[in-house]
C-alpha atoms as a PDB file:
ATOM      1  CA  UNK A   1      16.187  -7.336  22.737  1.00  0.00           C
ATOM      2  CA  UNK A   2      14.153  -4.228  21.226  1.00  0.00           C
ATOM      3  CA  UNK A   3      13.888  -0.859  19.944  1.00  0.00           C
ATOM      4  CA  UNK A   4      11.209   1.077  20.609  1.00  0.00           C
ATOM      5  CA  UNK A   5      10.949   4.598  19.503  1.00  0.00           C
ATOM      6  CA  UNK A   6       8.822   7.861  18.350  1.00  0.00           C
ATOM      7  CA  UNK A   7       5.814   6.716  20.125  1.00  0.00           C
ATOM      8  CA  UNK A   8       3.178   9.336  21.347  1.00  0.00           C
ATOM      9  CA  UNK A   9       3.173   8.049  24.648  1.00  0.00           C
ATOM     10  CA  UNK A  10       5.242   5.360  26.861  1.00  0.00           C
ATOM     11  CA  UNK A  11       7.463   3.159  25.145  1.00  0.00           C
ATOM     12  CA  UNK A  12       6.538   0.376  27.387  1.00  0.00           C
ATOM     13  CA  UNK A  13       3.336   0.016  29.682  1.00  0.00           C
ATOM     14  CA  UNK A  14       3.321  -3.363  31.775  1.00  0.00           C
ATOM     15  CA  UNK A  15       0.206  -2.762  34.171  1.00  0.00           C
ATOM     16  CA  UNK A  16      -1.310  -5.542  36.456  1.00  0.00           C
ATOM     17  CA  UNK A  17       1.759  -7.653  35.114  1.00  0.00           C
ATOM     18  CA  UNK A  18       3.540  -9.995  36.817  1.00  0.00           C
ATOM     19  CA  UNK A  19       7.296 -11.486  36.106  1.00  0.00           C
ATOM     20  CA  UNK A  20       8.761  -9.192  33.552  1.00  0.00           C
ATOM     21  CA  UNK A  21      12.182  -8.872  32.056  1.00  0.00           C
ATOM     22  CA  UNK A  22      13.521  -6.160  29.930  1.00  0.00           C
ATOM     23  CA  UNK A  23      17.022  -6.511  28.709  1.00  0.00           C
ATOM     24  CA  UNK A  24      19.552  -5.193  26.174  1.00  0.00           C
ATOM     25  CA  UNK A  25      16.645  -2.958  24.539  1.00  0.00           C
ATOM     26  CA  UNK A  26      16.901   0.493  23.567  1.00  0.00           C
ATOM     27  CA  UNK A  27      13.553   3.273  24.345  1.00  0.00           C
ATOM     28  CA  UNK A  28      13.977   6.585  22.964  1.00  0.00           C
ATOM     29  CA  UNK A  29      11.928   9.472  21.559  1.00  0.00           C
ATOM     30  CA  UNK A  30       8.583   8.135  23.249  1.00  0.00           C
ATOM     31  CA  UNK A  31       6.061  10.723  25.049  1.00  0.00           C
ATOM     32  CA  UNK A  32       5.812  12.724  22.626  1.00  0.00           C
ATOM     33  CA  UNK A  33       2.517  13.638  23.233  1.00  0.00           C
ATOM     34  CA  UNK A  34       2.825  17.228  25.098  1.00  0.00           C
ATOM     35  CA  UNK A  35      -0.554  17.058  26.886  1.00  0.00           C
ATOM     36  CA  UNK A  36       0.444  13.925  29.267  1.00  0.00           C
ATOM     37  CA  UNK A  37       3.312  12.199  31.083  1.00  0.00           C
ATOM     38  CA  UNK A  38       4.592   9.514  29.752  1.00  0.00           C
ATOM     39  CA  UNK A  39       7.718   7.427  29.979  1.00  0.00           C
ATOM     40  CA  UNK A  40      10.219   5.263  28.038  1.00  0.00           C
ATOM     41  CA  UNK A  41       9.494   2.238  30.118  1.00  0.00           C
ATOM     42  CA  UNK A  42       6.327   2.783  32.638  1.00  0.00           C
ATOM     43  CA  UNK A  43       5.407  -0.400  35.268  1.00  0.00           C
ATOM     44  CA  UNK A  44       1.977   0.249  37.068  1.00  0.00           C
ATOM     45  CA  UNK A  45      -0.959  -1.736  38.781  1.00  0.00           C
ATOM     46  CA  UNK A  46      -3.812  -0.730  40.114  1.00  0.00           C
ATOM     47  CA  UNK A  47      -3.445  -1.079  43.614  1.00  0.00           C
ATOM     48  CA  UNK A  48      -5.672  -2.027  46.260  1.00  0.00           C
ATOM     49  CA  UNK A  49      -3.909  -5.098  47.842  1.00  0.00           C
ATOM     50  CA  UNK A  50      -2.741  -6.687  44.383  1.00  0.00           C
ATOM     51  CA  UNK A  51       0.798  -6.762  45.146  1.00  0.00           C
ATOM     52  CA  UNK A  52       2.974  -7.736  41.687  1.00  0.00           C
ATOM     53  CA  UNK A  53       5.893  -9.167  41.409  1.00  0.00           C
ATOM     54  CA  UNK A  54       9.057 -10.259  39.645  1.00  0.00           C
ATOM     55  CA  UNK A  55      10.201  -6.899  37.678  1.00  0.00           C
ATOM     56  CA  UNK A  56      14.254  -6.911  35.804  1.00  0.00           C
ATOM     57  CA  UNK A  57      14.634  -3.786  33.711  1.00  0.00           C
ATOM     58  CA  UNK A  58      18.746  -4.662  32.820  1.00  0.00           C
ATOM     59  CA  UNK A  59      21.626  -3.512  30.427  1.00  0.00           C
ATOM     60  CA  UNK A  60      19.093  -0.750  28.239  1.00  0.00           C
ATOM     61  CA  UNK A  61      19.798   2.374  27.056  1.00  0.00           C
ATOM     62  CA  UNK A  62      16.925   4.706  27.858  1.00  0.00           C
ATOM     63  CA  UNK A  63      16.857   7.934  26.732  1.00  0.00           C
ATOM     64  CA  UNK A  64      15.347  11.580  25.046  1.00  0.00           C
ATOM     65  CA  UNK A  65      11.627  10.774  26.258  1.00  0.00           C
ATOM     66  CA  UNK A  66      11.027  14.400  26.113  1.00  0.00           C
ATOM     67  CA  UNK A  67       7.096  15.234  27.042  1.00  0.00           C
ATOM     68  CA  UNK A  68       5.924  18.920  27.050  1.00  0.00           C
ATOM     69  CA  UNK A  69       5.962  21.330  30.008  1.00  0.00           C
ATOM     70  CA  UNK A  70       5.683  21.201  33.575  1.00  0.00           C
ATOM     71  CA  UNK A  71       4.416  18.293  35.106  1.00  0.00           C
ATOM     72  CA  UNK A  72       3.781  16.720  31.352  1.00  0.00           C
ATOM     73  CA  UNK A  73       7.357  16.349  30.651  1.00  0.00           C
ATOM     74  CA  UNK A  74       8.705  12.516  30.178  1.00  0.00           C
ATOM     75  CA  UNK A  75      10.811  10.134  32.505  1.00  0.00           C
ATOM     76  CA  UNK A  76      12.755   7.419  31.515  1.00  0.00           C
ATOM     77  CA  UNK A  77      11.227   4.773  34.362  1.00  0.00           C
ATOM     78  CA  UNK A  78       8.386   4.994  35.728  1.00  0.00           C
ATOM     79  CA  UNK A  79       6.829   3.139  38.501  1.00  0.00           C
ATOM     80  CA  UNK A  80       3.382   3.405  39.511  1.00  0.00           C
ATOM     81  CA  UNK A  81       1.937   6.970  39.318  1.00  0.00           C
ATOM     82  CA  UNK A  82       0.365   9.089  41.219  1.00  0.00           C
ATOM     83  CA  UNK A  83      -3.604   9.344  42.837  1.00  0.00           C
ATOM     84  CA  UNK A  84      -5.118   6.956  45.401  1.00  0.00           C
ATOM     85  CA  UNK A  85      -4.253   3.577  43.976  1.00  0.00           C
ATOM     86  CA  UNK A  86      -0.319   3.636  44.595  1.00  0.00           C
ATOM     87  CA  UNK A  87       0.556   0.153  43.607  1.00  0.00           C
ATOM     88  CA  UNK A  88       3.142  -2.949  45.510  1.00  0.00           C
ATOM     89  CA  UNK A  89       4.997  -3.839  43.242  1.00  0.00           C
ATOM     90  CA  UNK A  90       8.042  -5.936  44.550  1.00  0.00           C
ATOM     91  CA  UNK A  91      11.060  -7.985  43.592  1.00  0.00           C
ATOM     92  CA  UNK A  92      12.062  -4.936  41.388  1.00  0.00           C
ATOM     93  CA  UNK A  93      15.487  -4.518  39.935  1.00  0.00           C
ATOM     94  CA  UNK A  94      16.671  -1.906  38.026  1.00  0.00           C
ATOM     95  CA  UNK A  95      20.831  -2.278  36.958  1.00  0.00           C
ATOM     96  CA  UNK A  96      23.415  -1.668  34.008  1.00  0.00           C
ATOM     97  CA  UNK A  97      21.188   0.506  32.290  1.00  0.00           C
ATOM     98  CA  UNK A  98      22.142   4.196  31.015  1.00  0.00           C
ATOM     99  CA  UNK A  99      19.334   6.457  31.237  1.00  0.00           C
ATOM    100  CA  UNK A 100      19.570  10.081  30.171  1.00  0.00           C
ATOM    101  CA  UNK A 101      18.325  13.536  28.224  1.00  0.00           C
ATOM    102  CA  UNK A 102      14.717  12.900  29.502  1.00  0.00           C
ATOM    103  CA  UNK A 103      12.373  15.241  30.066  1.00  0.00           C
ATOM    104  CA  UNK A 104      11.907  18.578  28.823  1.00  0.00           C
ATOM    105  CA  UNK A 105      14.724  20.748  29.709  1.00  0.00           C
ATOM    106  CA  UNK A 106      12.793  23.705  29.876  1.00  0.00           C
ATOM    107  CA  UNK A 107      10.768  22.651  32.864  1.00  0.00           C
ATOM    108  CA  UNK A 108      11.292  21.875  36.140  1.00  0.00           C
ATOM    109  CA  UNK A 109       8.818  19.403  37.506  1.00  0.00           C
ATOM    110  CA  UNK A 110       9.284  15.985  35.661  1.00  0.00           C
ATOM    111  CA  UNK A 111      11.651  14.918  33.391  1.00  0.00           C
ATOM    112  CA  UNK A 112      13.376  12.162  35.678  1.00  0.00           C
ATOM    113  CA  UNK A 113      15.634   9.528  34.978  1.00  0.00           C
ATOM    114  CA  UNK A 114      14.140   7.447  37.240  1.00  0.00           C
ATOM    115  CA  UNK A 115      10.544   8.426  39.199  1.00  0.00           C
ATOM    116  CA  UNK A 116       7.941   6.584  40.772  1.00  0.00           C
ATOM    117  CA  UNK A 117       5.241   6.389  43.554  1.00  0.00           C
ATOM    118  CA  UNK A 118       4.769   3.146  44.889  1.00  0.00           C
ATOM    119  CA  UNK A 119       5.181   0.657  47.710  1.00  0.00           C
ATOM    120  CA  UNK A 120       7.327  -1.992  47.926  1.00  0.00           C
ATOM    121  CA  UNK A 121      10.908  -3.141  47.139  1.00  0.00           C
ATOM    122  CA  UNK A 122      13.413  -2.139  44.501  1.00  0.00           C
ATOM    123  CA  UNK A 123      17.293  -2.957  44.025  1.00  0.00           C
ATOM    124  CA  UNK A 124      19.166  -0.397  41.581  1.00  0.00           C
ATOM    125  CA  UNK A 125      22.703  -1.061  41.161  1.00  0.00           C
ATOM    126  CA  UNK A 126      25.219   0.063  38.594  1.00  0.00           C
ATOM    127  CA  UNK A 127      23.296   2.007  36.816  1.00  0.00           C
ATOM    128  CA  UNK A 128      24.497   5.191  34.420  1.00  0.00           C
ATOM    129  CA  UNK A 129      21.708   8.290  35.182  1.00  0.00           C
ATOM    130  CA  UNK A 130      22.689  11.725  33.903  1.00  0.00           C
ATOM    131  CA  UNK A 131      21.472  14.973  31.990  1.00  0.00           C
ATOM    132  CA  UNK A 132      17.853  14.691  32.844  1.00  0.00           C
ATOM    133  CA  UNK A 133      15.444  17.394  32.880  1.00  0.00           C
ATOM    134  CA  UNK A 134      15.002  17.072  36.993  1.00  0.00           C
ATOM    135  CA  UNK A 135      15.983  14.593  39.383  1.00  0.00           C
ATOM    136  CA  UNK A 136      17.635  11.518  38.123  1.00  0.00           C
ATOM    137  CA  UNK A 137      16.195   9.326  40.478  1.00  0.00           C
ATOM    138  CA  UNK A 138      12.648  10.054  42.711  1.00  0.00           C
ATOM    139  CA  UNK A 139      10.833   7.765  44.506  1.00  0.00           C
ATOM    140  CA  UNK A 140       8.115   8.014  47.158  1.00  0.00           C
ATOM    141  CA  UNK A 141       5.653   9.793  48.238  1.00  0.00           C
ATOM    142  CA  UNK A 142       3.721  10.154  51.628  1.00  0.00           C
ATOM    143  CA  UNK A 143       3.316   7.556  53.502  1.00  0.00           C
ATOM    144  CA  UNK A 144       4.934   4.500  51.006  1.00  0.00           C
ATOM    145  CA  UNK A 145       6.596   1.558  52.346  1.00  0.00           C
ATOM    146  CA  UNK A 146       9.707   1.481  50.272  1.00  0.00           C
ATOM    147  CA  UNK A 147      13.137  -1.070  50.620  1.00  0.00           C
ATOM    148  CA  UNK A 148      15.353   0.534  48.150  1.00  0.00           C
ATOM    149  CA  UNK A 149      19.166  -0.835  48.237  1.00  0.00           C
ATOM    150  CA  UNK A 150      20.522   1.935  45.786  1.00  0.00           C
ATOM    151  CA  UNK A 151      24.523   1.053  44.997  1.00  0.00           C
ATOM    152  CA  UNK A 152      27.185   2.059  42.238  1.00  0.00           C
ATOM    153  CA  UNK A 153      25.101   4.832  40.462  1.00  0.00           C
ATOM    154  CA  UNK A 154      26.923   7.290  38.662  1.00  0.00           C
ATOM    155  CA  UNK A 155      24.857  10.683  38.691  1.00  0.00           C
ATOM    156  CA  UNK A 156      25.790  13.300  36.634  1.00  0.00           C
ATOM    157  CA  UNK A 157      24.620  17.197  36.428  1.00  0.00           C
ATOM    158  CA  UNK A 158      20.834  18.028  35.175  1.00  0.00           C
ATOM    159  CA  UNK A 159      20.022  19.157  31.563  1.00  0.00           C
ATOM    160  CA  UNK A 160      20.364  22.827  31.381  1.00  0.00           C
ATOM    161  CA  UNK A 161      18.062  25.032  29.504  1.00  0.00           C
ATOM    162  CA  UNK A 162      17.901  25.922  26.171  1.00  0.00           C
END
């Protein structure tokens, strides 16, 4: 159990990590920096063949991970990133956490509840996504290999501008 808050970039960065478990912790008011995208809780590798494994992000409140404009703004999760090293990670499970107000609601790119480029498989039940910037949840990209049960989400309406 944590709080982590008002940092200038992610809240969280687990890269080349295997077996992680987040629970009952609360990331807010991170990526703050406006020149970069950053995220409450951000999960990455660097590709290649190195698949990871073993990833439980459960019961957190994630939330007002703002960013700057366009495609700087914040997300609450995100997995992998974009460019030519799109990472496996599998065995991921994302449930019972509330994630909302992230992103910059004056943009239109970023700014999702949930967002990530990567191959390999995710569960994400029961989970509580709403008044995001953009999308609450966006995964994928050309050409990924994705299993992705997604049950018992509650999606609510997008952030509206100021």
């Amino acid at each position: 159990n944590c709080v982590v808050h008002d940092k200038r970039d992610d809240g969280l960065l687990a890269f080349d990590t295997q077996g992680l478990t987040v629970s009952e912790s609360e990331f807010y008011n991170n990526s703050i920096d406006p020149q970069d995208t950053y995220a409450g809780i951000h999960i990455d590798g660097s590709g290649g063949g190195n698949d990871l494994t073993g990833f439980v992000i459960s019961n957190c409140r994630i939330h007002d991970n703002t960013g700057g404009l366009d495609w700087n703004s914040g997300n609450g999760i995100m997995l992998g990133h974009t460019g030519v090293s799109i990472p496996v990670l599998k065995s991921l499970t994302i449930s019972g956490s509330e994630i909302y107000r992230t992103g910059n609601p004056v943009q239109n790119q970023a700014g999702r509840g949930i967002s990530g480029t990567l191959q390999g498989d995710a569960t994400i039940p029961g989970n509580d996504i709403h008044h995001n910037a953009s999308e609450g949840l966006y995964l994928g990209d050309y050409g990924m290999q994705l299993d992705i049960p997604i049950c018992n989400q509650n999606f609510t309406k997008r952030a509206t501008k100021n």
